[in-house]
N, C-alpha and C. Protein backbone atom coordinates (compact mmCIF):
# COMPACT_ATOMS: atom_id res chain seq x y z
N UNK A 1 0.82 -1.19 0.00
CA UNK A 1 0.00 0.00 0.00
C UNK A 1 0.86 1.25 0.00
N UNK A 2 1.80 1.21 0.95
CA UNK A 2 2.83 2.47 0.98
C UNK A 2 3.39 2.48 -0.49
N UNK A 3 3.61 1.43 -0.87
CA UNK A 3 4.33 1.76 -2.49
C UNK A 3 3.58 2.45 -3.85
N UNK A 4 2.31 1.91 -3.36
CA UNK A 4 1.39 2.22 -4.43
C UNK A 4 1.43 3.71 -3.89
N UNK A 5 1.54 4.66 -2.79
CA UNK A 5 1.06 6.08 -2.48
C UNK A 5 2.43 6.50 -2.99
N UNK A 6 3.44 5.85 -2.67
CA UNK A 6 4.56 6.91 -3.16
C UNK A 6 4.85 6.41 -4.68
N UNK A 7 4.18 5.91 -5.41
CA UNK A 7 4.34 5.79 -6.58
C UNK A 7 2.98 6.93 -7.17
N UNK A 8 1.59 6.92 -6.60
CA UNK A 8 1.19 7.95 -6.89
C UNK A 8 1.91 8.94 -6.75
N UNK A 9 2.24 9.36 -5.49
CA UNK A 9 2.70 10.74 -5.37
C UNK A 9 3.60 11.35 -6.51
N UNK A 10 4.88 10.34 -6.66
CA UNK A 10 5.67 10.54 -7.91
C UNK A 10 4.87 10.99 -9.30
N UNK A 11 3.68 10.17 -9.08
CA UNK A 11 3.38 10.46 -10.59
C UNK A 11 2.70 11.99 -10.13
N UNK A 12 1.61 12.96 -9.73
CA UNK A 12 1.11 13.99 -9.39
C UNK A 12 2.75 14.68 -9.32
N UNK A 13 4.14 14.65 -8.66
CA UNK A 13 4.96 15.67 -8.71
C UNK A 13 5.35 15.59 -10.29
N UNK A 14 5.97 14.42 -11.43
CA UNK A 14 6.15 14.26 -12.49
C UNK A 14 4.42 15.49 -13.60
N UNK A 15 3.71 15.32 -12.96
CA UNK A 15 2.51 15.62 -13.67
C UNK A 15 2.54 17.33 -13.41
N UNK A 16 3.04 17.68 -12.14
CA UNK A 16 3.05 19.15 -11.92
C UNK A 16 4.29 19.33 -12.46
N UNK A 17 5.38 18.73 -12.36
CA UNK A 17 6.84 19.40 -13.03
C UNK A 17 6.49 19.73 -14.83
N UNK A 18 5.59 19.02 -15.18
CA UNK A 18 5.22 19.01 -16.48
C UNK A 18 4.11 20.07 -16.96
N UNK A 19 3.16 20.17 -15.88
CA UNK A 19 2.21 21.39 -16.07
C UNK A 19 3.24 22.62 -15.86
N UNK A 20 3.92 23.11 -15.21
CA UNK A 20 5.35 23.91 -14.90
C UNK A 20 5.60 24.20 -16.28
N UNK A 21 6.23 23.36 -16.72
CA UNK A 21 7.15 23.44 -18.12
C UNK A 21 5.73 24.04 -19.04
N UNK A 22 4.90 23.72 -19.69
CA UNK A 22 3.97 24.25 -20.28
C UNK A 22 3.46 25.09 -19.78
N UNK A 23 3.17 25.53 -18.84
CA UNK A 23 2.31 26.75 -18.63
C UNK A 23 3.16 27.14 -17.02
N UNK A 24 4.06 28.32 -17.29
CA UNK A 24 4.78 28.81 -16.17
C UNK A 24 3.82 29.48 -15.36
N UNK A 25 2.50 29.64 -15.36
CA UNK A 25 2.20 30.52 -14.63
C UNK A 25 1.42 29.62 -13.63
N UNK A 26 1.17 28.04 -13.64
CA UNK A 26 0.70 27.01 -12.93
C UNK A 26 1.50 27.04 -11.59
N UNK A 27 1.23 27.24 -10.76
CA UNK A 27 2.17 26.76 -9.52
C UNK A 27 2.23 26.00 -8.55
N UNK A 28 1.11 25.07 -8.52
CA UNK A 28 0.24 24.46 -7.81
C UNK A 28 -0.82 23.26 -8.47
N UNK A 29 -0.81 22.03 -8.05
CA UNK A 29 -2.17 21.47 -8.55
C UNK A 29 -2.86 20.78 -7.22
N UNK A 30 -3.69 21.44 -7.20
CA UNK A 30 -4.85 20.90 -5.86
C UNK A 30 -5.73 19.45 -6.35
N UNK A 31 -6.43 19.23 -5.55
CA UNK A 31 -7.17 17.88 -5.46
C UNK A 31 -8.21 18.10 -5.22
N UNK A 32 -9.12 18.03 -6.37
CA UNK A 32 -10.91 18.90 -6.38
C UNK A 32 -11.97 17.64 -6.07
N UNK A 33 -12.36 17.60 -5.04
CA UNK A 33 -13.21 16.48 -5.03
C UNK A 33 -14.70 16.60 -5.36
N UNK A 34 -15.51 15.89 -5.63
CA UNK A 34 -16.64 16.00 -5.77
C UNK A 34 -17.52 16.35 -4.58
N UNK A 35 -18.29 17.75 -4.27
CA UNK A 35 -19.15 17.48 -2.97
C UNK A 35 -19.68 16.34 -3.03
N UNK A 36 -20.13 15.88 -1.77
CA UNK A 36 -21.23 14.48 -1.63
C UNK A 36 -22.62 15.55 -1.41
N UNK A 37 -23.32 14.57 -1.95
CA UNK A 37 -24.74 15.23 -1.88
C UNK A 37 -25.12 15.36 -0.59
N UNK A 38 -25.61 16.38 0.39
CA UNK A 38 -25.89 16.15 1.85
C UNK A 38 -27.99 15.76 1.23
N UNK A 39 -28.43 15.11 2.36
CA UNK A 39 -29.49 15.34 2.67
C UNK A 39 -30.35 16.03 2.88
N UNK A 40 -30.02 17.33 2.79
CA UNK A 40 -30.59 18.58 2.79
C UNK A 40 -31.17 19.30 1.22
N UNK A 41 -29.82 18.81 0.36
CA UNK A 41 -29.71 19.06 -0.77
C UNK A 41 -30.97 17.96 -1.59
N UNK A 42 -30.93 16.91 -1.00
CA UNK A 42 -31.62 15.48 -1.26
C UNK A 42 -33.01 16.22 -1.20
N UNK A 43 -33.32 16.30 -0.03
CA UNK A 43 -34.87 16.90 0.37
C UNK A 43 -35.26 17.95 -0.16
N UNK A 44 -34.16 19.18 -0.68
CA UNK A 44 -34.79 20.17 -1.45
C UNK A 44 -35.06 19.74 -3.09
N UNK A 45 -34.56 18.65 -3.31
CA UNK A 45 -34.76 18.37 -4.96
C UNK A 45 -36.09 17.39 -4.75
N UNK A 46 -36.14 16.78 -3.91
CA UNK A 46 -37.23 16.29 -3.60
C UNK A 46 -38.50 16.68 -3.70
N UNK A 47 -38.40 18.21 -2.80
CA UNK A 47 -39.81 18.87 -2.99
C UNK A 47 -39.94 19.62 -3.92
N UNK A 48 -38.74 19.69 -5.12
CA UNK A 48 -39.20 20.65 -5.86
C UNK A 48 -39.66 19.81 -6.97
N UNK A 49 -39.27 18.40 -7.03
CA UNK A 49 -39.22 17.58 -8.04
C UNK A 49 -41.23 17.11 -7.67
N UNK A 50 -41.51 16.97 -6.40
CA UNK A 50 -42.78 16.77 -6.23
C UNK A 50 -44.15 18.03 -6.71
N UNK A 51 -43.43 19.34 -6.18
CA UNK A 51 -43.91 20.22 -6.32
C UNK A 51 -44.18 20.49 -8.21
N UNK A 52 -43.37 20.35 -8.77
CA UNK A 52 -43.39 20.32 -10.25
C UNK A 52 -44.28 19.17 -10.68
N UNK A 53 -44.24 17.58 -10.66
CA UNK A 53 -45.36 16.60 -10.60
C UNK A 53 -46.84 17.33 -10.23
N UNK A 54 -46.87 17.83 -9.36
CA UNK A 54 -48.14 18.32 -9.11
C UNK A 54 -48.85 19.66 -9.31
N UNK A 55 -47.80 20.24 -10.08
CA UNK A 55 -48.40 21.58 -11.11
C UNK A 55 -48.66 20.53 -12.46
N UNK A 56 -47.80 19.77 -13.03
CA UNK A 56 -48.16 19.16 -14.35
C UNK A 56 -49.52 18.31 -13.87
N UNK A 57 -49.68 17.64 -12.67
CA UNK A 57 -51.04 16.82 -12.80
C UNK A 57 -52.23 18.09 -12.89
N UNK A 58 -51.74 19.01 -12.16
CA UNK A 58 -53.04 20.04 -12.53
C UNK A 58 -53.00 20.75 -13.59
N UNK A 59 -51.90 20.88 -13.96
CA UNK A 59 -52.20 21.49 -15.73
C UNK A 59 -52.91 20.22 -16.50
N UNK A 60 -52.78 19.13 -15.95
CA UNK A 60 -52.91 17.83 -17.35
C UNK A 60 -54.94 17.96 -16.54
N UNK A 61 -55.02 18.28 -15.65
CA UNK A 61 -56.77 17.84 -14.96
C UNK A 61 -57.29 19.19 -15.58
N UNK A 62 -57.14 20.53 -15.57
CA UNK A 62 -57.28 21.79 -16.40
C UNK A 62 -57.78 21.45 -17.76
N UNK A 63 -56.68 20.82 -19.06
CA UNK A 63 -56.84 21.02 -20.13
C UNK A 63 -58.10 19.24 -19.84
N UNK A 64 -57.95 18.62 -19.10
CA UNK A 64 -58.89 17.68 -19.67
C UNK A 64 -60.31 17.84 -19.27
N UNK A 65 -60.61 19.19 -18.15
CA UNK A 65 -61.92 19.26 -17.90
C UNK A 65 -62.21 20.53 -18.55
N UNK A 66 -61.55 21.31 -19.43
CA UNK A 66 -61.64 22.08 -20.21
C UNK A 66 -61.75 22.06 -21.78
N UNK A 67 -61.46 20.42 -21.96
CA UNK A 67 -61.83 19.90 -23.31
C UNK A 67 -60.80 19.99 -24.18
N UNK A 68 -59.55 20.52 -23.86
CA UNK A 68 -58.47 20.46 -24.46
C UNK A 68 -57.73 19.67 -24.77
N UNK A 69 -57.91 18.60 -24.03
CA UNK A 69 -57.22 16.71 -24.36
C UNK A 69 -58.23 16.12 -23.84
N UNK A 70 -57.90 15.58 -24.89
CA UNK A 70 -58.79 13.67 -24.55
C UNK A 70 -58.63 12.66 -24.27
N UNK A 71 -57.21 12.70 -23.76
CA UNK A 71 -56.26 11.51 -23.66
C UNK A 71 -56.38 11.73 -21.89
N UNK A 72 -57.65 10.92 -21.36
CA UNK A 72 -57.94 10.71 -19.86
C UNK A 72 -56.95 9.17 -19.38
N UNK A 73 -56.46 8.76 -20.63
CA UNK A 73 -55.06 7.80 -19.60
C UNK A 73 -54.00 8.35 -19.39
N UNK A 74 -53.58 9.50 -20.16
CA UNK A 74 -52.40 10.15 -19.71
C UNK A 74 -52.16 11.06 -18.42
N UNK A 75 -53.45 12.02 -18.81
CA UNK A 75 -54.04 12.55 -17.39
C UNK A 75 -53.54 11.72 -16.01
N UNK A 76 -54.66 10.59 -16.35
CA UNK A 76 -54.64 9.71 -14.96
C UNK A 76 -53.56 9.32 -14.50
N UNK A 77 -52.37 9.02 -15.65
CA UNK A 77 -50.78 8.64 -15.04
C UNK A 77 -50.25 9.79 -14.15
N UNK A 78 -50.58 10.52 -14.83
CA UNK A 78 -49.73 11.96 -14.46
C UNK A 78 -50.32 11.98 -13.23
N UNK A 79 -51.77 12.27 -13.12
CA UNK A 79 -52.25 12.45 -11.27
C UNK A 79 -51.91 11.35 -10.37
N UNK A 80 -51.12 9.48 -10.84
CA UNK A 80 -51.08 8.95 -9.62
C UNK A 80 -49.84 9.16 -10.07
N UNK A 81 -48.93 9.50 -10.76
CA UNK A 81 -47.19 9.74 -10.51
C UNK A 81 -47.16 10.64 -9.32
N UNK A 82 -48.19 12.06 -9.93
CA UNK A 82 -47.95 13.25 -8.55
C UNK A 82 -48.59 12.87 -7.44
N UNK A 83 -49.58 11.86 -7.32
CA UNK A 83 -49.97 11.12 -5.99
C UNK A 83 -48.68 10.51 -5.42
N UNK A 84 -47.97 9.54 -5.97
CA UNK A 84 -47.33 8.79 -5.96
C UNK A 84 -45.72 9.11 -4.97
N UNK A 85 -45.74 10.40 -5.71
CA UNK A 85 -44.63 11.80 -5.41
C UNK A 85 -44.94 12.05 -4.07
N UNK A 86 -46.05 12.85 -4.07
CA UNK A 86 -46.53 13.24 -2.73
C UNK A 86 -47.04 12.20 -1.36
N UNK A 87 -46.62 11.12 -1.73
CA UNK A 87 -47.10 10.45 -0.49
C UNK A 87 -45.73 9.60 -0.44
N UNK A 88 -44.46 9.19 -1.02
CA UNK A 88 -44.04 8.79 -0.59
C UNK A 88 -42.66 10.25 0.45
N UNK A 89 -43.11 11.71 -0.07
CA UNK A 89 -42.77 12.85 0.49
C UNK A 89 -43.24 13.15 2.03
N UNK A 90 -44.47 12.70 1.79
CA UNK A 90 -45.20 12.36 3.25
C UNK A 90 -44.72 11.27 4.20
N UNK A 91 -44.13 10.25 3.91
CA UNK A 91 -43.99 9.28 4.32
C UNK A 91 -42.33 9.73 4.52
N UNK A 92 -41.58 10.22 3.73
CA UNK A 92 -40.40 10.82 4.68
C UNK A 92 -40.65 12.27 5.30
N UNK A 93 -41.59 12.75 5.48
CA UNK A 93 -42.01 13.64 6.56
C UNK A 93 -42.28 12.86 8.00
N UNK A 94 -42.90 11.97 7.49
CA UNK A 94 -43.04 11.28 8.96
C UNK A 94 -41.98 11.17 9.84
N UNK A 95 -41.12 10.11 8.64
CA UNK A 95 -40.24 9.25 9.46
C UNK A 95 -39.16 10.44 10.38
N UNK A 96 -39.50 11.33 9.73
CA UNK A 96 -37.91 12.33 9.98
C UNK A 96 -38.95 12.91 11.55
N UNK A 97 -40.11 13.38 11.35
CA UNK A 97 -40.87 13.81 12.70
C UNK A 97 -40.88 12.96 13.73
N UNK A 98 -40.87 11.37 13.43
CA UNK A 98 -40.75 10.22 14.63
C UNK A 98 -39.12 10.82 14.94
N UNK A 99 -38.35 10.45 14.04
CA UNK A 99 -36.75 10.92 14.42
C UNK A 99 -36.49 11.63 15.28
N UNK A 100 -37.14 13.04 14.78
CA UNK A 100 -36.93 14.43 15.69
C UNK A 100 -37.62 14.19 17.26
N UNK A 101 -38.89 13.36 17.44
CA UNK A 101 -39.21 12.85 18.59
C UNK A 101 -38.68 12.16 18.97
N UNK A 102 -38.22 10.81 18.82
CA UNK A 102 -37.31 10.24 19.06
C UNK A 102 -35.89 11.09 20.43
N UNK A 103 -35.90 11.72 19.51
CA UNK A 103 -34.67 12.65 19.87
C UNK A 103 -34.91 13.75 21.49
N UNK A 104 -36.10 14.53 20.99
CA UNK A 104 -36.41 14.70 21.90
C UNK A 104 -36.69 14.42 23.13
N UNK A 105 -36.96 12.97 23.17
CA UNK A 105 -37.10 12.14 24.34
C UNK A 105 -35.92 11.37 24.82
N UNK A 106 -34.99 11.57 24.14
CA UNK A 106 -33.96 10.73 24.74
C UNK A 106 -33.69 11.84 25.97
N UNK A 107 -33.05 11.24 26.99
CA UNK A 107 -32.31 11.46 28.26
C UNK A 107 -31.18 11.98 27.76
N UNK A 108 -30.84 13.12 28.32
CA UNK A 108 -29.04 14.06 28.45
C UNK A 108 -28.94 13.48 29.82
């Protein structure tokens, strides 16, 4: 394992001595990692991804009780997808409210 790191390492100093030579004004190469998605980030795409499902089921219930489509199976997908959306949103509302109780009741 130690060999394999100082054989990386060699290669990243070989790789910067070389960015150097081509472009003098490089002086440095950092190590950019990918954020990890937090859960926070999770839950806001969540509700916006639900929230959007359920403007399209009511635009799709609009044009079909307004006579604008006729296609009442597409409709109907669309209202149990945004059902579908919204209750399994509910169902991590819960769990996270048992959590937060949970919590609350524990003993300090």
């Amino acid at each position: 394992m130690i060999f394999h790191l100082n054989l990386l390492n060699l290669q990243i100093f070989l790789i910067n001595i070389h960015l150097n030579n081509l472009n003098p004004e490089v002086k440095s190469m950092e190590w950019v990692e990918n954020p990890t998605p937090s859960f926070a980030n999770w839950l806001t795409n969540a509700v916006g991804a639900t929230n959007e499902q359920l403007l399209g089921a009511d635009h799709a219930l609009q044009q079909l009780a307004s006579g604008q489509t006729t296609n009442l199976h597409q409709t109907m997908l669309t209202l149990e997808q945004a059902k579908l959306s919204f209750q399994f949103l509910e169902q991590v509302r819960n769990r996270l409210m048992s959590a937060y109780q949970d919590i609350l009741r524990e003993q300090i």
